[in-house]
N, C-alpha and C. Protein backbone atom coordinates (compact mmCIF):
# COMPACT_ATOMS: atom_id res chain seq x y z
N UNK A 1 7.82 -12.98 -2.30
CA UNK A 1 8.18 -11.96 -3.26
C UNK A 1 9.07 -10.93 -2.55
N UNK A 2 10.43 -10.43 -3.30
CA UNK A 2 11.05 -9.46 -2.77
C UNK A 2 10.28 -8.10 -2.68
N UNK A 3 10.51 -7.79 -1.62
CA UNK A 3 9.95 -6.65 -1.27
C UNK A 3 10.07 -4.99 -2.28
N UNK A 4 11.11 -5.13 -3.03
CA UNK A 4 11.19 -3.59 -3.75
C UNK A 4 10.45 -4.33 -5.19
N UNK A 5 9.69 -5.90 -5.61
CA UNK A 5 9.08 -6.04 -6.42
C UNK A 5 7.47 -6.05 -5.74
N UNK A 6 7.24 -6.17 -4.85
CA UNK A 6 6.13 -6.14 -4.05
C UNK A 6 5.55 -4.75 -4.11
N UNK A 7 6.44 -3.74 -3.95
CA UNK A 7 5.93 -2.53 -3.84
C UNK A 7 5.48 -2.08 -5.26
N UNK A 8 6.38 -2.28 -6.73
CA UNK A 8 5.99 -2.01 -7.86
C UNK A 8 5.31 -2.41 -8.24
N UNK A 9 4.80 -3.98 -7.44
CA UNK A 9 3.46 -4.73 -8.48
C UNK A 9 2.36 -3.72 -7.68
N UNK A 10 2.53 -3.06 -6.56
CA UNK A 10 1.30 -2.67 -5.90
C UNK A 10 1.20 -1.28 -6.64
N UNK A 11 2.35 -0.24 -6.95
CA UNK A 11 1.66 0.31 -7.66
C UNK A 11 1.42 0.37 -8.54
N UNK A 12 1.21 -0.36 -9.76
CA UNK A 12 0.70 -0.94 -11.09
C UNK A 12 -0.72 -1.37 -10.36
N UNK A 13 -0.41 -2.33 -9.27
CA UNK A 13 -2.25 -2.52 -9.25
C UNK A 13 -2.92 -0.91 -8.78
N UNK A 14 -2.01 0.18 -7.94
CA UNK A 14 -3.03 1.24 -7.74
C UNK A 14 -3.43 1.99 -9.03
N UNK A 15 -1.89 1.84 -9.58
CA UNK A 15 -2.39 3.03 -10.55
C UNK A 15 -3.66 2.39 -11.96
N UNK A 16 -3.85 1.04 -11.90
CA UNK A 16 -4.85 0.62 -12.56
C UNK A 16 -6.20 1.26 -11.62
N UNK A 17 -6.16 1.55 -10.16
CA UNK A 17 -7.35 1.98 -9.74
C UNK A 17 -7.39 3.63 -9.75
N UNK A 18 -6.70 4.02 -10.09
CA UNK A 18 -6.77 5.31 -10.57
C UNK A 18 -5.98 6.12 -9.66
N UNK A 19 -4.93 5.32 -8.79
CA UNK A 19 -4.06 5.88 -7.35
C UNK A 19 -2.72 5.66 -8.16
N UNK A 20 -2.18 7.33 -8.76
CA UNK A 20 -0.63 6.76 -8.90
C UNK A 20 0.32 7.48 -7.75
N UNK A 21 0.97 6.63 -7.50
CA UNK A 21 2.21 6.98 -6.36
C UNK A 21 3.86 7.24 -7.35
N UNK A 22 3.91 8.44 -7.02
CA UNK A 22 5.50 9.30 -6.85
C UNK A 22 6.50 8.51 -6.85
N UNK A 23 7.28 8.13 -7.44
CA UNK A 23 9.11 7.95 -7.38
C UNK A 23 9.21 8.57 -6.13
N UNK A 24 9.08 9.55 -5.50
CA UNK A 24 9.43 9.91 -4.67
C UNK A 24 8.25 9.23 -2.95
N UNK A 25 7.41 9.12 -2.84
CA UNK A 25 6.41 8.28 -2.45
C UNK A 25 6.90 6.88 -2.34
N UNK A 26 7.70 6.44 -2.69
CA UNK A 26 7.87 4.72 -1.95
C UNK A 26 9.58 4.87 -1.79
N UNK A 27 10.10 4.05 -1.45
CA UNK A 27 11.02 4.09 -0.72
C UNK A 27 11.57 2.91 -0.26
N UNK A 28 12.45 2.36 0.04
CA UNK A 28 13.57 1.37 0.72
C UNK A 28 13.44 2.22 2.30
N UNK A 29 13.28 1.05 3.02
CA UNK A 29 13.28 0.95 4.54
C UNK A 29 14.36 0.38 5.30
N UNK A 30 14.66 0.13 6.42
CA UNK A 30 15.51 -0.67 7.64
C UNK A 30 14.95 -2.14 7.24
N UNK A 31 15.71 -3.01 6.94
CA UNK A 31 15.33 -4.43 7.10
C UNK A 31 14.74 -4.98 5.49
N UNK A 32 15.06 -4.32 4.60
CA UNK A 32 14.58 -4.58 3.32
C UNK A 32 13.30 -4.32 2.85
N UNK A 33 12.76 -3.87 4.36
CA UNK A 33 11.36 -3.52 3.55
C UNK A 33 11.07 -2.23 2.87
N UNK A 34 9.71 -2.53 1.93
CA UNK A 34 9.48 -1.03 1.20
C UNK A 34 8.24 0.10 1.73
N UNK A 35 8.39 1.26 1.73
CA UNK A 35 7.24 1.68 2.50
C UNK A 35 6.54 2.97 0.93
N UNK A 36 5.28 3.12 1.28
CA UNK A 36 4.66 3.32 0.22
C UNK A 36 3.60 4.78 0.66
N UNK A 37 3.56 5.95 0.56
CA UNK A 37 2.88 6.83 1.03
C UNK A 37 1.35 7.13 0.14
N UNK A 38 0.39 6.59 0.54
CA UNK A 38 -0.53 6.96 0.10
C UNK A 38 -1.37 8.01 0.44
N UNK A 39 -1.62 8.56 1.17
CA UNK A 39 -1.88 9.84 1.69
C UNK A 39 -0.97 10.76 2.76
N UNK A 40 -1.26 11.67 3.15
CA UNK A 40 -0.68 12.07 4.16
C UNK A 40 -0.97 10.94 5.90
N UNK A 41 -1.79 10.40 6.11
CA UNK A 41 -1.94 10.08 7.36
C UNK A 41 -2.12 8.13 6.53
N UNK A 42 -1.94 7.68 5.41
CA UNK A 42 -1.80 6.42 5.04
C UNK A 42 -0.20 6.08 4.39
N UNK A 43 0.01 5.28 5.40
CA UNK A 43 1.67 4.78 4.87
C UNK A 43 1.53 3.03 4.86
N UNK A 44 1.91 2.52 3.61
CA UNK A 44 1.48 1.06 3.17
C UNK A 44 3.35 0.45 3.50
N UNK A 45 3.11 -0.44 3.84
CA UNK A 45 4.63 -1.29 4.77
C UNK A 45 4.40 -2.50 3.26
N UNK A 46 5.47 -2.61 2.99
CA UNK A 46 6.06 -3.82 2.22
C UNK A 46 6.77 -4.98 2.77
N UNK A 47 6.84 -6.08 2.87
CA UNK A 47 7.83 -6.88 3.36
C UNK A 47 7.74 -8.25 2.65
N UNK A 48 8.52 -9.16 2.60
CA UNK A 48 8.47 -10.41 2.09
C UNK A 48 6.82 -11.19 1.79
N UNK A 49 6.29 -10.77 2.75
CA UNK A 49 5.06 -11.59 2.83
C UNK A 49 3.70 -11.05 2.99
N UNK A 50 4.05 -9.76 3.64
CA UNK A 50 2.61 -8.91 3.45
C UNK A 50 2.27 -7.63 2.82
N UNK A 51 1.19 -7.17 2.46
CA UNK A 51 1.41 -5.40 2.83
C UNK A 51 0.82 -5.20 4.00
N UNK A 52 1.49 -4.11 4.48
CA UNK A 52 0.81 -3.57 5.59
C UNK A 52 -0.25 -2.23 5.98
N UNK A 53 -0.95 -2.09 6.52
CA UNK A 53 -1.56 -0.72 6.81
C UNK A 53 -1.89 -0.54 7.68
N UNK A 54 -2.35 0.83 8.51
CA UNK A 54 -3.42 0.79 9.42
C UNK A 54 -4.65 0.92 8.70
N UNK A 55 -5.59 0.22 9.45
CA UNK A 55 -7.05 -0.05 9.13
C UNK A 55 -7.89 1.49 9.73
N UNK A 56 -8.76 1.31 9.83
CA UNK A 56 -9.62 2.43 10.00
C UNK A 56 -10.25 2.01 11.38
N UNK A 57 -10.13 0.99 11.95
CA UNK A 57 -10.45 0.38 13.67
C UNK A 57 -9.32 1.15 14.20
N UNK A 58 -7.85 1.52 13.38
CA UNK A 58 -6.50 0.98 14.57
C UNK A 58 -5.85 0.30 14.28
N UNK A 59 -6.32 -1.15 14.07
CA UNK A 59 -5.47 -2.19 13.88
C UNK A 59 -5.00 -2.05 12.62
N UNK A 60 -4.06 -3.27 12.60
CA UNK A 60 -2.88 -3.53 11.48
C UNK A 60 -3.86 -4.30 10.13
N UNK A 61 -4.30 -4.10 9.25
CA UNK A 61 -4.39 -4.54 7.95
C UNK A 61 -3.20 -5.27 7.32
N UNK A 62 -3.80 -6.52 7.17
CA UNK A 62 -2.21 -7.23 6.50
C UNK A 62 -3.07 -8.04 5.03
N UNK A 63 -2.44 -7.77 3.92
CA UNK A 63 -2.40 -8.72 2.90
C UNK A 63 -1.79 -8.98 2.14
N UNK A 64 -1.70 -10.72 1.76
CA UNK A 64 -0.46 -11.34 0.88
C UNK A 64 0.28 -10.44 -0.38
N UNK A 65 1.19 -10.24 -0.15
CA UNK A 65 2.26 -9.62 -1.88
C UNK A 65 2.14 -10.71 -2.98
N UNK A 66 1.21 -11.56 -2.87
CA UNK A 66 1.20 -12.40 -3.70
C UNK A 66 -0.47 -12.18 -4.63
N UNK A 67 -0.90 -10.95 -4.35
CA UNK A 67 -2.14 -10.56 -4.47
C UNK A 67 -2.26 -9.29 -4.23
N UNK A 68 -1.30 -8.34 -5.16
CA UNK A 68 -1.20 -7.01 -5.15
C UNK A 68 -3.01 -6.23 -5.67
N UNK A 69 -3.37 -6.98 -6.88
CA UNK A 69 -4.71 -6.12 -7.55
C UNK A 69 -5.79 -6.15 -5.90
N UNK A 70 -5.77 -7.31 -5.35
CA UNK A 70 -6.98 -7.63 -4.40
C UNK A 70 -6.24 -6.30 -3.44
N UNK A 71 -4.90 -6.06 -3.01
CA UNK A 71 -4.36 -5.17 -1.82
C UNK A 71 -4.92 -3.80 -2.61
N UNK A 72 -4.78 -3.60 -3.79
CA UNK A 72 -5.69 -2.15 -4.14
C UNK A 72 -6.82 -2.01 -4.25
N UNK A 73 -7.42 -2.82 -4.29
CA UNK A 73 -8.79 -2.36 -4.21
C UNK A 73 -9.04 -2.17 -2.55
N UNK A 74 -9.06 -2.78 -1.81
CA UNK A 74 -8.90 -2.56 -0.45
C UNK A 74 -8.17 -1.24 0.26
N UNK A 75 -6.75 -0.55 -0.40
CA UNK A 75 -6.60 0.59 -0.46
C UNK A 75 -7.55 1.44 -1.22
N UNK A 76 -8.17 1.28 -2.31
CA UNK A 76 -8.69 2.06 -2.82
C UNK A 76 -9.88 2.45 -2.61
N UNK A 77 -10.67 1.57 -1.41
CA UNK A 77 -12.10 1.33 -0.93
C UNK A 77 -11.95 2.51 0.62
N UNK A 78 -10.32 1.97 0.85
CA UNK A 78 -10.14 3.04 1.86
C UNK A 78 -9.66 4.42 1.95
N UNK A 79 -9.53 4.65 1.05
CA UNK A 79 -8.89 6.02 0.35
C UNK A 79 -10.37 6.81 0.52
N UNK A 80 -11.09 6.17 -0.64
CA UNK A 80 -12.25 6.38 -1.00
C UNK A 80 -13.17 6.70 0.35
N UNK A 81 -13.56 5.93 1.46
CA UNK A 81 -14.01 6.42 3.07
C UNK A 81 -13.63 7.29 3.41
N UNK A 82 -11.91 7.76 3.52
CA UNK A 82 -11.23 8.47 3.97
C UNK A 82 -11.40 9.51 3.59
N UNK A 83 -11.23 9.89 2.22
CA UNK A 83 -12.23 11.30 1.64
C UNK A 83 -13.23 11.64 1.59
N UNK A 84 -14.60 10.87 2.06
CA UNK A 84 -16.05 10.93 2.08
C UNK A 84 -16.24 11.97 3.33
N UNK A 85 -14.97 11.02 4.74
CA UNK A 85 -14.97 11.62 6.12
C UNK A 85 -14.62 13.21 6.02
N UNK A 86 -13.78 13.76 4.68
CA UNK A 86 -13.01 14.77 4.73
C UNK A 86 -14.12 15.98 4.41
């Protein structure tokens, strides 16, 4: 999936979870990819084949653009931690 359709199916799946993201909030990147601001300290990476995130270990969170609803709930599970911590 092209990447600036990757990013719109994802936010249709957020904003079905109750996360809507800004026109101004996603964006065209270096290399075709799309980048997606979900919080201040969460930035979601678009590219041909994955989304990207940091996880809450550190590491890189990767899942298929071919399965945007499953990538929000997983943002939205982490959103959701992320404000519990706050």
């Amino acid at each position: 999936m092209h990447p600036d359709l990757a990013s719109a199916a994802l936010r249709v799946a957020l904003r079905e979870q109750g996360i809507v993201i800004s026109d101004a909030d996603a964006w065209a990147v270096r290399g075709g990819r799309w980048a997606l601001t979900l919080a201040p300290s969460l930035l979601v990476w678009c590219d041909h084949e994955h989304y990207r995130w940091p996880g809450s270990t550190g590491t890189w969170q990767l899942h298929p653009v071919q399965d945007p609803p499953g990538a929000a709930l997983l943002l939205a599970a982490l959103l959701a931690v992320s404000s519990e911590r706050t």
